[in-house]
C-alpha atoms as a PDB file:
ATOM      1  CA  UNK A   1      71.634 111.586  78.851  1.00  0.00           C
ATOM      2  CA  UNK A   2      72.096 114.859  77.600  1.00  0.00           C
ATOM      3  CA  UNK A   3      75.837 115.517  75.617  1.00  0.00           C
ATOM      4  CA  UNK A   4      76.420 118.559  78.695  1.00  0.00           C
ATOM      5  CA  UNK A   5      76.260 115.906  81.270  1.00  0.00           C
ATOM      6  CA  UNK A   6      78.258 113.162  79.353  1.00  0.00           C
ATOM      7  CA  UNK A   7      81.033 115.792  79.159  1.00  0.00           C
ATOM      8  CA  UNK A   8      80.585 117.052  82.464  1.00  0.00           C
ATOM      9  CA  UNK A   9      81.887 113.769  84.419  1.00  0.00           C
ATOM     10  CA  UNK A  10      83.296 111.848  81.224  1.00  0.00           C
ATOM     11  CA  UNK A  11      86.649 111.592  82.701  1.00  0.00           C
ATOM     12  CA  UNK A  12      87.262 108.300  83.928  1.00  0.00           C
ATOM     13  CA  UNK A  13      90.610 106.564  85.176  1.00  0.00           C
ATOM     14  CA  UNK A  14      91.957 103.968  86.757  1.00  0.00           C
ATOM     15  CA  UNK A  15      95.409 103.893  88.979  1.00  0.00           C
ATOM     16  CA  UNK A  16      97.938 102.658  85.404  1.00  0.00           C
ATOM     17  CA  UNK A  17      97.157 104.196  81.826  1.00  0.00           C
ATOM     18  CA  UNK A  18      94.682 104.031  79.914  1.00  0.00           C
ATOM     19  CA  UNK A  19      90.786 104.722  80.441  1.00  0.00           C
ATOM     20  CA  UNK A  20      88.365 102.509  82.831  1.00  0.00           C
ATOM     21  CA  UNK A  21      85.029 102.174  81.271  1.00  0.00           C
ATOM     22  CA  UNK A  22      82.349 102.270  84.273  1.00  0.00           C
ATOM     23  CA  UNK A  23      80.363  99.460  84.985  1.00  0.00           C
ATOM     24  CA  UNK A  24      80.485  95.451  85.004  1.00  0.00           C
ATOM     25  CA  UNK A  25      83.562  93.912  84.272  1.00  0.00           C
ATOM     26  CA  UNK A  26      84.871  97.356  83.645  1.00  0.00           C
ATOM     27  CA  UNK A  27      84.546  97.749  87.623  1.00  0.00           C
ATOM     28  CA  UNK A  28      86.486  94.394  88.500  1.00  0.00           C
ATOM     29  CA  UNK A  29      89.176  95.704  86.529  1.00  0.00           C
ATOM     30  CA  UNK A  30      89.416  98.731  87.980  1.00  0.00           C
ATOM     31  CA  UNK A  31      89.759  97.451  91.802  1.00  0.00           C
ATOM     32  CA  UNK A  32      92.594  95.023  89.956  1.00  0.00           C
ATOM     33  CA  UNK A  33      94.731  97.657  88.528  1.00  0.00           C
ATOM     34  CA  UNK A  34      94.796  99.905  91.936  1.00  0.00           C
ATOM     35  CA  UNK A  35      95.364  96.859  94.154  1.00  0.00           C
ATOM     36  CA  UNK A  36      98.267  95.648  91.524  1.00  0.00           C
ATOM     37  CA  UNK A  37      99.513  99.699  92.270  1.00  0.00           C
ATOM     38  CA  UNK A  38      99.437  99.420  95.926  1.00  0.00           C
ATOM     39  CA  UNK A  39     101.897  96.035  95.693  1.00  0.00           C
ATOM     40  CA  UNK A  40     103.819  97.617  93.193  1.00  0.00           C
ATOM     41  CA  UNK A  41     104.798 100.853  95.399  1.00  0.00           C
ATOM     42  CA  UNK A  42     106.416 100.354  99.485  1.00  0.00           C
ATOM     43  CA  UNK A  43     104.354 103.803  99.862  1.00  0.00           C
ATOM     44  CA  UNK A  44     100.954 102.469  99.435  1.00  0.00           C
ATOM     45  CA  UNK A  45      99.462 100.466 102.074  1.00  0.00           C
ATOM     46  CA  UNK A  46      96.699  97.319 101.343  1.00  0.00           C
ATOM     47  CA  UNK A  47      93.789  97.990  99.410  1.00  0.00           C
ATOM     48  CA  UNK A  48      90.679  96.484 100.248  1.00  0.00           C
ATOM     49  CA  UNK A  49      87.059  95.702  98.977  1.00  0.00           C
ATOM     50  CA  UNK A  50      84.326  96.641 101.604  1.00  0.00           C
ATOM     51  CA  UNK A  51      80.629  96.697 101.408  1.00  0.00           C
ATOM     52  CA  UNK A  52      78.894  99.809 103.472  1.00  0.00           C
ATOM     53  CA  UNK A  53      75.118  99.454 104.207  1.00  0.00           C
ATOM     54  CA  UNK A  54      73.544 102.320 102.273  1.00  0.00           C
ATOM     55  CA  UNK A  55      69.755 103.506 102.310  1.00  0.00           C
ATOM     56  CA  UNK A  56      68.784 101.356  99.357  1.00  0.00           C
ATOM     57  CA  UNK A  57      71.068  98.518  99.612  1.00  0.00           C
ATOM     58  CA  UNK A  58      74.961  97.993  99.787  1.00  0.00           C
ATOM     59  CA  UNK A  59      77.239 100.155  98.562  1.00  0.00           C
ATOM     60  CA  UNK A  60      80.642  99.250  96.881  1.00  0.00           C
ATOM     61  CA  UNK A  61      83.763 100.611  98.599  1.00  0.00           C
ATOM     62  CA  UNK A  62      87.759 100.504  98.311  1.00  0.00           C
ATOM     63  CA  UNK A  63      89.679 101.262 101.135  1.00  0.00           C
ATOM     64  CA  UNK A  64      93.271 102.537 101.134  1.00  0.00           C
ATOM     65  CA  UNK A  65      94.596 101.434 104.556  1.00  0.00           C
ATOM     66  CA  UNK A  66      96.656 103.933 106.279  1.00  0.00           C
ATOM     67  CA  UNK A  67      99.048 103.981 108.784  1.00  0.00           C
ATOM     68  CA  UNK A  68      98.332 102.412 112.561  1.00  0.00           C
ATOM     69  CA  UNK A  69      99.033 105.828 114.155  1.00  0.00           C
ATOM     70  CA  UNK A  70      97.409 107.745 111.415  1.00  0.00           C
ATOM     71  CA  UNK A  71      95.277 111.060 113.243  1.00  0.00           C
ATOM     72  CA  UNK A  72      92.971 111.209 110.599  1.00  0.00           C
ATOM     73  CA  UNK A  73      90.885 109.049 108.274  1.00  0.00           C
ATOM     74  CA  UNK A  74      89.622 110.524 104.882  1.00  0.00           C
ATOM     75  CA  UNK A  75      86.174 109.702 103.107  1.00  0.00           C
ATOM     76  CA  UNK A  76      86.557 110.708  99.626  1.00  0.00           C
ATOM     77  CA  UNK A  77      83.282 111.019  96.812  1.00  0.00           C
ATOM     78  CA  UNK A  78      82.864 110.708  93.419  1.00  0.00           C
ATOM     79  CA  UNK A  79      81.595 113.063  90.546  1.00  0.00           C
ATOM     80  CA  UNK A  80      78.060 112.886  88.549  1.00  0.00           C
ATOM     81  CA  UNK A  81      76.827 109.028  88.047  1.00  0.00           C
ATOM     82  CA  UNK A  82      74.837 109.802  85.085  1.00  0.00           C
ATOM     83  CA  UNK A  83      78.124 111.391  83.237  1.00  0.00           C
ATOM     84  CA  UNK A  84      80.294 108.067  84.210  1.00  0.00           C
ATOM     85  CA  UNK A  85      81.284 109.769  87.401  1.00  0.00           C
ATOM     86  CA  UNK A  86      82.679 106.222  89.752  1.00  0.00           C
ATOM     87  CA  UNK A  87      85.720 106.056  92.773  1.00  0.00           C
ATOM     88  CA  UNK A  88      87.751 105.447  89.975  1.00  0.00           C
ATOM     89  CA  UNK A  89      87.783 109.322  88.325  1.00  0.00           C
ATOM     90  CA  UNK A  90      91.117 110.111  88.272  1.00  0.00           C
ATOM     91  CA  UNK A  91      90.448 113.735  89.921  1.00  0.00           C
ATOM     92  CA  UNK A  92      89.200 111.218  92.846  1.00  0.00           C
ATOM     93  CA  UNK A  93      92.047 108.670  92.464  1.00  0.00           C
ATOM     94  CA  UNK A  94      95.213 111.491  92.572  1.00  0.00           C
ATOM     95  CA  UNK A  95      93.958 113.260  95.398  1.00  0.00           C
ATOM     96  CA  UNK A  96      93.376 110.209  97.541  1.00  0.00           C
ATOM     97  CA  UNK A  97      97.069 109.310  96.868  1.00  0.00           C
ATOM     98  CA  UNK A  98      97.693 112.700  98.699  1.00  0.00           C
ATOM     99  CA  UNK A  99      95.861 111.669 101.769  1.00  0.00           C
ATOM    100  CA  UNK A 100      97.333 108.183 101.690  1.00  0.00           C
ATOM    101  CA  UNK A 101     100.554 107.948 100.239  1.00  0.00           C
ATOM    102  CA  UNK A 102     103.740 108.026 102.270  1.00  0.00           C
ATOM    103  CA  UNK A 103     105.198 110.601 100.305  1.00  0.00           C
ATOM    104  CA  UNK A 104     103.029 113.214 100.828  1.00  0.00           C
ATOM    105  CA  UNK A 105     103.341 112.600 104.532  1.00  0.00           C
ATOM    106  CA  UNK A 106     100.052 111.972 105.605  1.00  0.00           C
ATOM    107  CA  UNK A 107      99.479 107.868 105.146  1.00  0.00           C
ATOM    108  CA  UNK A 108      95.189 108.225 105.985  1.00  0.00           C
ATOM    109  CA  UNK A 109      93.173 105.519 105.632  1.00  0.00           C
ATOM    110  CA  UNK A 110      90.998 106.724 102.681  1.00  0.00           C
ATOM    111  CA  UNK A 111      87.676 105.042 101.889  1.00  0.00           C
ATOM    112  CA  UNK A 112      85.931 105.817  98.562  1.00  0.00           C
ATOM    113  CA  UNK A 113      82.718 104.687  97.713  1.00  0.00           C
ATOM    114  CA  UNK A 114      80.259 104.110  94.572  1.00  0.00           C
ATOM    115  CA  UNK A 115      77.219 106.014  94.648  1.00  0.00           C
ATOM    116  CA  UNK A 116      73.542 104.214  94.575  1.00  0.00           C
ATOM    117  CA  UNK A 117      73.504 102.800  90.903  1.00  0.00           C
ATOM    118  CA  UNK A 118      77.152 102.869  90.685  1.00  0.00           C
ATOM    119  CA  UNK A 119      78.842  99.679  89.743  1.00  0.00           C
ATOM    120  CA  UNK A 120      78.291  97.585  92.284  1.00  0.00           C
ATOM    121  CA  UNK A 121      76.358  99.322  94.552  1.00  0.00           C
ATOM    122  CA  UNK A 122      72.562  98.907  94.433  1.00  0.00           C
ATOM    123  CA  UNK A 123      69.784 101.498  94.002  1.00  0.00           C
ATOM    124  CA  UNK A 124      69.008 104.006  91.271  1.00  0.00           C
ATOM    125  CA  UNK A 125      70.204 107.358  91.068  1.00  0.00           C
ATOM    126  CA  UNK A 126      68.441 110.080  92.651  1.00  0.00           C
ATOM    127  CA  UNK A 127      70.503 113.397  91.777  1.00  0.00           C
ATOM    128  CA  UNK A 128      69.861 114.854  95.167  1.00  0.00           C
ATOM    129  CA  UNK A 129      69.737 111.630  98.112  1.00  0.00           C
ATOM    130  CA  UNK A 130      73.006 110.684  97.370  1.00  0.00           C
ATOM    131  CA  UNK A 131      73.824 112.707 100.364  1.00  0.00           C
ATOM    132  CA  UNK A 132      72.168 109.902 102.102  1.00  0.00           C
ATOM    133  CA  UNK A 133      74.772 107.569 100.390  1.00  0.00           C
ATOM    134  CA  UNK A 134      77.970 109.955 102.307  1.00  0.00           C
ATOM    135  CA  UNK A 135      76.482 109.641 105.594  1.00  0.00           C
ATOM    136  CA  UNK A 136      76.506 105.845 105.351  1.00  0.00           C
ATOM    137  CA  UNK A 137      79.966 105.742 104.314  1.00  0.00           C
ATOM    138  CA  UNK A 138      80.845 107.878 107.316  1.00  0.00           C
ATOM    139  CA  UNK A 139      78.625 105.582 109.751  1.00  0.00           C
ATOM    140  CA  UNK A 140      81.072 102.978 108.215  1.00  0.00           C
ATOM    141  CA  UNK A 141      84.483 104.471 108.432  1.00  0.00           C
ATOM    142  CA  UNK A 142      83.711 105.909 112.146  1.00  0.00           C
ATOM    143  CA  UNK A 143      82.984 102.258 113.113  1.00  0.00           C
ATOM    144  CA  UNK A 144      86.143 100.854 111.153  1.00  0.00           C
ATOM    145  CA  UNK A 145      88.647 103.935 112.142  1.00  0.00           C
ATOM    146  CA  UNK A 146      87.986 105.712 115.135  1.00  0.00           C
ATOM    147  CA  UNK A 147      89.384 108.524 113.560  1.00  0.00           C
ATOM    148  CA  UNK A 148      88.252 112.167 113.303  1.00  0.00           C
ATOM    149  CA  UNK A 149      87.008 112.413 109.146  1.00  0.00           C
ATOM    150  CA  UNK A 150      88.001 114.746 106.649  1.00  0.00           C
ATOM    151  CA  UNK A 151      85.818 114.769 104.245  1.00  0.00           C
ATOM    152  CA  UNK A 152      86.474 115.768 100.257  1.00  0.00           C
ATOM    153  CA  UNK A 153      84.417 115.558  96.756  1.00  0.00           C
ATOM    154  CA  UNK A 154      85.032 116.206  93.410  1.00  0.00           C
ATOM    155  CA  UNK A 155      82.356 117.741  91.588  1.00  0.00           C
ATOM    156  CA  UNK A 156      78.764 116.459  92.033  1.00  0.00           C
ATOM    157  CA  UNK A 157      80.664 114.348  94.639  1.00  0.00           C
ATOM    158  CA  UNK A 158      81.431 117.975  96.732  1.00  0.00           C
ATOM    159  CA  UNK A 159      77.924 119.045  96.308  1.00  0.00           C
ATOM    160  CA  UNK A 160      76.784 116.029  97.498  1.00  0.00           C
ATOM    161  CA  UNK A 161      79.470 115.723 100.703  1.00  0.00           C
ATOM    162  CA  UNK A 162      78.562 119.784 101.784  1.00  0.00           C
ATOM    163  CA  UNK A 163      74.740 118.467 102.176  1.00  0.00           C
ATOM    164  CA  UNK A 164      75.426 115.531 103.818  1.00  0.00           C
ATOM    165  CA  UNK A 165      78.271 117.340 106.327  1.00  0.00           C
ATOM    166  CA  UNK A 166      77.508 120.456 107.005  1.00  0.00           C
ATOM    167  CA  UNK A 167      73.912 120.746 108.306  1.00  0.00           C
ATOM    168  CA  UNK A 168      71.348 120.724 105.270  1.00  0.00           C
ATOM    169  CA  UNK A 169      71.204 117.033 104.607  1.00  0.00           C
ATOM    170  CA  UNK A 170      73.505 115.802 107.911  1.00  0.00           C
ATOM    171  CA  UNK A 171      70.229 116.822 110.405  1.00  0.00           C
ATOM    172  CA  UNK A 172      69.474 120.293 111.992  1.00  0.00           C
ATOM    173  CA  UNK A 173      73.093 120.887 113.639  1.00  0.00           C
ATOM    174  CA  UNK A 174      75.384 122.701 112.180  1.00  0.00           C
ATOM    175  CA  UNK A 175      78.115 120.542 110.978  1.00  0.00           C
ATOM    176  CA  UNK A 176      78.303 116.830 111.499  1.00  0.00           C
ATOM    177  CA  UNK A 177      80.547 116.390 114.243  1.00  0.00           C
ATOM    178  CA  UNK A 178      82.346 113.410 113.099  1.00  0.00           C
ATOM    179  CA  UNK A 179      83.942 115.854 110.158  1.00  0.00           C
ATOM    180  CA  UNK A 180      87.320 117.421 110.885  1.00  0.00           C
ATOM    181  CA  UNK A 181      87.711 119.438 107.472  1.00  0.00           C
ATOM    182  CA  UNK A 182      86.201 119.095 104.172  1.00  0.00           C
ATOM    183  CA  UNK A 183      87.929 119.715 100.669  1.00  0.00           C
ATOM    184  CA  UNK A 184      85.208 120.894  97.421  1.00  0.00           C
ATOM    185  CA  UNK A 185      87.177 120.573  93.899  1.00  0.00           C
ATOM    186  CA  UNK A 186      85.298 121.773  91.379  1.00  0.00           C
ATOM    187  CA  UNK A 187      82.182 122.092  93.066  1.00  0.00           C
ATOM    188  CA  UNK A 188      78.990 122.779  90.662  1.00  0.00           C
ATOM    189  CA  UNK A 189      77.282 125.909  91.355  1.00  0.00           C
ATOM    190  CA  UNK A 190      74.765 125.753  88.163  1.00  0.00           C
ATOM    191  CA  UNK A 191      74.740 123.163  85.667  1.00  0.00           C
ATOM    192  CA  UNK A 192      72.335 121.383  83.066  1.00  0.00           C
ATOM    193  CA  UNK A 193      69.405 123.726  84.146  1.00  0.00           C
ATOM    194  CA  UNK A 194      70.539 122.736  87.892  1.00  0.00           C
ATOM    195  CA  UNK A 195      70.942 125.396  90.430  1.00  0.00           C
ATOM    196  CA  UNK A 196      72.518 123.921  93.840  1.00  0.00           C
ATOM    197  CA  UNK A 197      71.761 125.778  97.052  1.00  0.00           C
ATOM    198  CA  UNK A 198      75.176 126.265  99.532  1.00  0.00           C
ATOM    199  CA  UNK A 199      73.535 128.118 101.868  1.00  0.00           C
ATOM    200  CA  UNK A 200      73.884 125.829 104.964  1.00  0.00           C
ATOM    201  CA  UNK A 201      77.502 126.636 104.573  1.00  0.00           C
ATOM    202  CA  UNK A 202      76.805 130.045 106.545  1.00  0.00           C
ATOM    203  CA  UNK A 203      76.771 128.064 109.500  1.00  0.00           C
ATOM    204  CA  UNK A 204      79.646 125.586 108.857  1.00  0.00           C
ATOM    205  CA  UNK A 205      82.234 126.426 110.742  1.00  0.00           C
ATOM    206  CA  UNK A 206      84.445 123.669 110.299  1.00  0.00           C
ATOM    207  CA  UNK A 207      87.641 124.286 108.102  1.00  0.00           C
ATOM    208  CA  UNK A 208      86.760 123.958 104.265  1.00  0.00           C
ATOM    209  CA  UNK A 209      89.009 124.093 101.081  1.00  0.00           C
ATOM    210  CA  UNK A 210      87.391 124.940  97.859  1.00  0.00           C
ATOM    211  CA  UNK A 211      89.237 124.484  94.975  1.00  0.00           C
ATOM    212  CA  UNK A 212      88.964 124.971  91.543  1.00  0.00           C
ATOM    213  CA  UNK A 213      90.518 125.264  88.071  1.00  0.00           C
ATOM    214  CA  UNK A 214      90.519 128.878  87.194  1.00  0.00           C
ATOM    215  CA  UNK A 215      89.593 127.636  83.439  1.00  0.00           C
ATOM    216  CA  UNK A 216      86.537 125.330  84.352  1.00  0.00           C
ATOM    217  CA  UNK A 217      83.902 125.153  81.929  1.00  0.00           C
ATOM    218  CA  UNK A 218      80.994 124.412  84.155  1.00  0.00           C
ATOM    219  CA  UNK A 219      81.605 126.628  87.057  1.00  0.00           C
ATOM    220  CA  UNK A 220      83.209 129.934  86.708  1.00  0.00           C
ATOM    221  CA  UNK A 221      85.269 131.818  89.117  1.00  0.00           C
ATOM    222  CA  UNK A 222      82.536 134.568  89.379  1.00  0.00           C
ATOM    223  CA  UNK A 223      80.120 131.917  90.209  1.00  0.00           C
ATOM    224  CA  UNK A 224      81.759 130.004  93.414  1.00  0.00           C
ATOM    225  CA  UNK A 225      83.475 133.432  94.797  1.00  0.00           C
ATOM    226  CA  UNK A 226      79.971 134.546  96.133  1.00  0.00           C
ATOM    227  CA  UNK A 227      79.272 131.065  97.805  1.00  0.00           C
ATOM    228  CA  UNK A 228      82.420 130.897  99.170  1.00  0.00           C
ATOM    229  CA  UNK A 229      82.024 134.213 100.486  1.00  0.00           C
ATOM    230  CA  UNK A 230      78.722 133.662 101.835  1.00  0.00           C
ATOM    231  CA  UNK A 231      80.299 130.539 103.605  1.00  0.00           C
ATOM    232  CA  UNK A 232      81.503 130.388 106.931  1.00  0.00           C
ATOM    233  CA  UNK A 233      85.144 130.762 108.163  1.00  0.00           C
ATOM    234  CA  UNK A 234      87.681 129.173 108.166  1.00  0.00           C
ATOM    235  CA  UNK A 235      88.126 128.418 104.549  1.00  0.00           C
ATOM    236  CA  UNK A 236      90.164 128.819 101.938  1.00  0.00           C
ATOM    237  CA  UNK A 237      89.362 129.076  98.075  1.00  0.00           C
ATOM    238  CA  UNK A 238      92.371 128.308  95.763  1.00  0.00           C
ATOM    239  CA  UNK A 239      92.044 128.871  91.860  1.00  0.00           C
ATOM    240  CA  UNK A 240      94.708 126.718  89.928  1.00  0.00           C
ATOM    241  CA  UNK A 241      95.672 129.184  86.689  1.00  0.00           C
ATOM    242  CA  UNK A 242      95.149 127.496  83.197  1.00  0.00           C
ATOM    243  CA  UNK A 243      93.071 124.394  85.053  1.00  0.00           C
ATOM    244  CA  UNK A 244      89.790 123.128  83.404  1.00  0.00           C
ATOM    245  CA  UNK A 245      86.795 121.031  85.248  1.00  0.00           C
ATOM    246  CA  UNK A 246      89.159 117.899  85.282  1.00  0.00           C
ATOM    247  CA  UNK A 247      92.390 119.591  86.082  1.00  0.00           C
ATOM    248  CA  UNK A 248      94.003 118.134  82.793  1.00  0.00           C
ATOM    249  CA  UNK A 249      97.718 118.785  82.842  1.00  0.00           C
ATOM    250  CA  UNK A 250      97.208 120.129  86.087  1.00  0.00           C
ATOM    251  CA  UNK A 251      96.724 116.562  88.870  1.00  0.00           C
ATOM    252  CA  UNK A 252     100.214 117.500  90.502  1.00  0.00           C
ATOM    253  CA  UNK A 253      99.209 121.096  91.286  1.00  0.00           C
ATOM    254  CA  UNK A 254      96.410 120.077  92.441  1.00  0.00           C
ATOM    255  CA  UNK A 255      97.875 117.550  94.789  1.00  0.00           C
ATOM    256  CA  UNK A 256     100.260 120.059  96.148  1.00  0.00           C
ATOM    257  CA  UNK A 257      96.980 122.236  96.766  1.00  0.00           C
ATOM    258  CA  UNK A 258      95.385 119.795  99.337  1.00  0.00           C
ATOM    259  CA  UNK A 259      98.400 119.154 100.646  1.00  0.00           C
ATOM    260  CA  UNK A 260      99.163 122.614 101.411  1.00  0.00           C
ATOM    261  CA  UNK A 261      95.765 123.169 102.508  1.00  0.00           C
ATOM    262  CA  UNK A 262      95.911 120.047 105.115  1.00  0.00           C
ATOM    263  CA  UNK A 263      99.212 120.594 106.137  1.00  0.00           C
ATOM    264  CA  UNK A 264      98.066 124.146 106.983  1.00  0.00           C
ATOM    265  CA  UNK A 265      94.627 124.450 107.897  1.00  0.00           C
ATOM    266  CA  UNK A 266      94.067 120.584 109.140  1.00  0.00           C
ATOM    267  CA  UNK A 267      97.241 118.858 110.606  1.00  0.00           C
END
């Protein structure tokens, strides 16, 4: 693995302090810690373990119940496998709590899954079928929620969602109709030698949030303003000033982004 892609998706964390390493054990003690958080706080509902039948095999899920009369569920994927990228990143852990947690005043079920390869779940890494991977998980929380879906992604996990949702890898329509909204944070643009083609998005008209720090190292301002432009209405792109890749020192504005952004453009 090449030292760009390690530090691409290096950031890994679990729901308490301290770092999560990504596989094995490391995995076990991951789904520990969050369920521990969820009986620790009144605001966070059960957490559970679920299996979703993915294209090569089962996938590991958690699922943060919601509330009963909840509108919405929320399907939530990771960043880059191959840089340590699990549903444990804690770009992927905070902004679930906005979806799910009372306080923010949403209380969503939110399912996150591991990609093929990813802890649990079987199959190797592709780089480009994971897509395949998001449209199981949505077969799966359909079934289990009856809820329209908002979708969101961090990183590789947003490229990955777009395909899958909004017509390229979803089939020839132009949005997958199960998806209310989706939410990109730091979405890659090019990366590693990677260039990754948005331009289904011209015909997604679904509401979309792309978000970004205005200080990330792998995908520059100048870069996603032409995709977003070239995308569809409605959407909404939001730079967070002094934010990196990771949005270090910058979770809780980033949190009160989606919020905003769902409380406006989704709710």
């Amino acid at each position: 693995m090449s030292r760009a892609i390690r530090n691409f998706e290096a950031h890994i964390a679990p729901a308490g302090p301290g770092v999560l390493k990504v596989s094995g054990r490391s995995e076990k003690a991951a789904v520990s810690q969050e369920a521990h958080s969820a009986k620790d706080h009144s605001h966070t509902r059960t957490l559970r373990s679920v299996t979703i039948g993915g294209p090569q095999g089962r996938l590991e899920g958690l699922l943060n119940q919601g509330a009963p009369d909840a509108p919405f569920a929320a399907l939530f994927c990771h960043p880059h496998p191959l840089g340590g990228g699990t549903m444990h990143n804690k770009v992927v852990y905070y902004a679930m709590q906005v979806m799910n947690r009372r306080h923010w005043g949403f209380e969503w079920p939110v399912l996150r899954f591991n990609f093929r390869g990813v802890g649990w779940s079987q199959g190797r890494h592709d780089g480009d079928a994971e897509f395949e991977d998001v449209l199981a998980a949505l077969d799966w929380l359909e079934h289990e929620s009856a809820r329209p879906i908002v979708v969101a992604g961090f990183s590789f996990g947003a490229a990955m969602a777009l395909k899958a949702c909004c017509g390229s890898g979803g089939g020839s329509h132009e949005f997958d109709r199960r998806v209310h909204a989706i939410a990109a944070l730091g979405l890659p643009v090019a990366f590693a030698g990677r260039t990754y083609d948005y331009s289904f998005l011209k015909a997604a008209n679904l509401p979309k949030l792309f978000l970004s720090g205005m200080r990330d190292e792998f995908t520059s301002p100048e870069q996603l303003e032409p995709v977003v432009a070239r995308a569809a209405e409605p959407k909404q792109l939001i730079f967070i000033p002094g934010a990196d890749h990771f949005f270090t020192h910058q979770l809780s504005a980033m949190q009160q982004a989606i919020a905003g952004w769902l409380k406006e453009h989704v709710t």
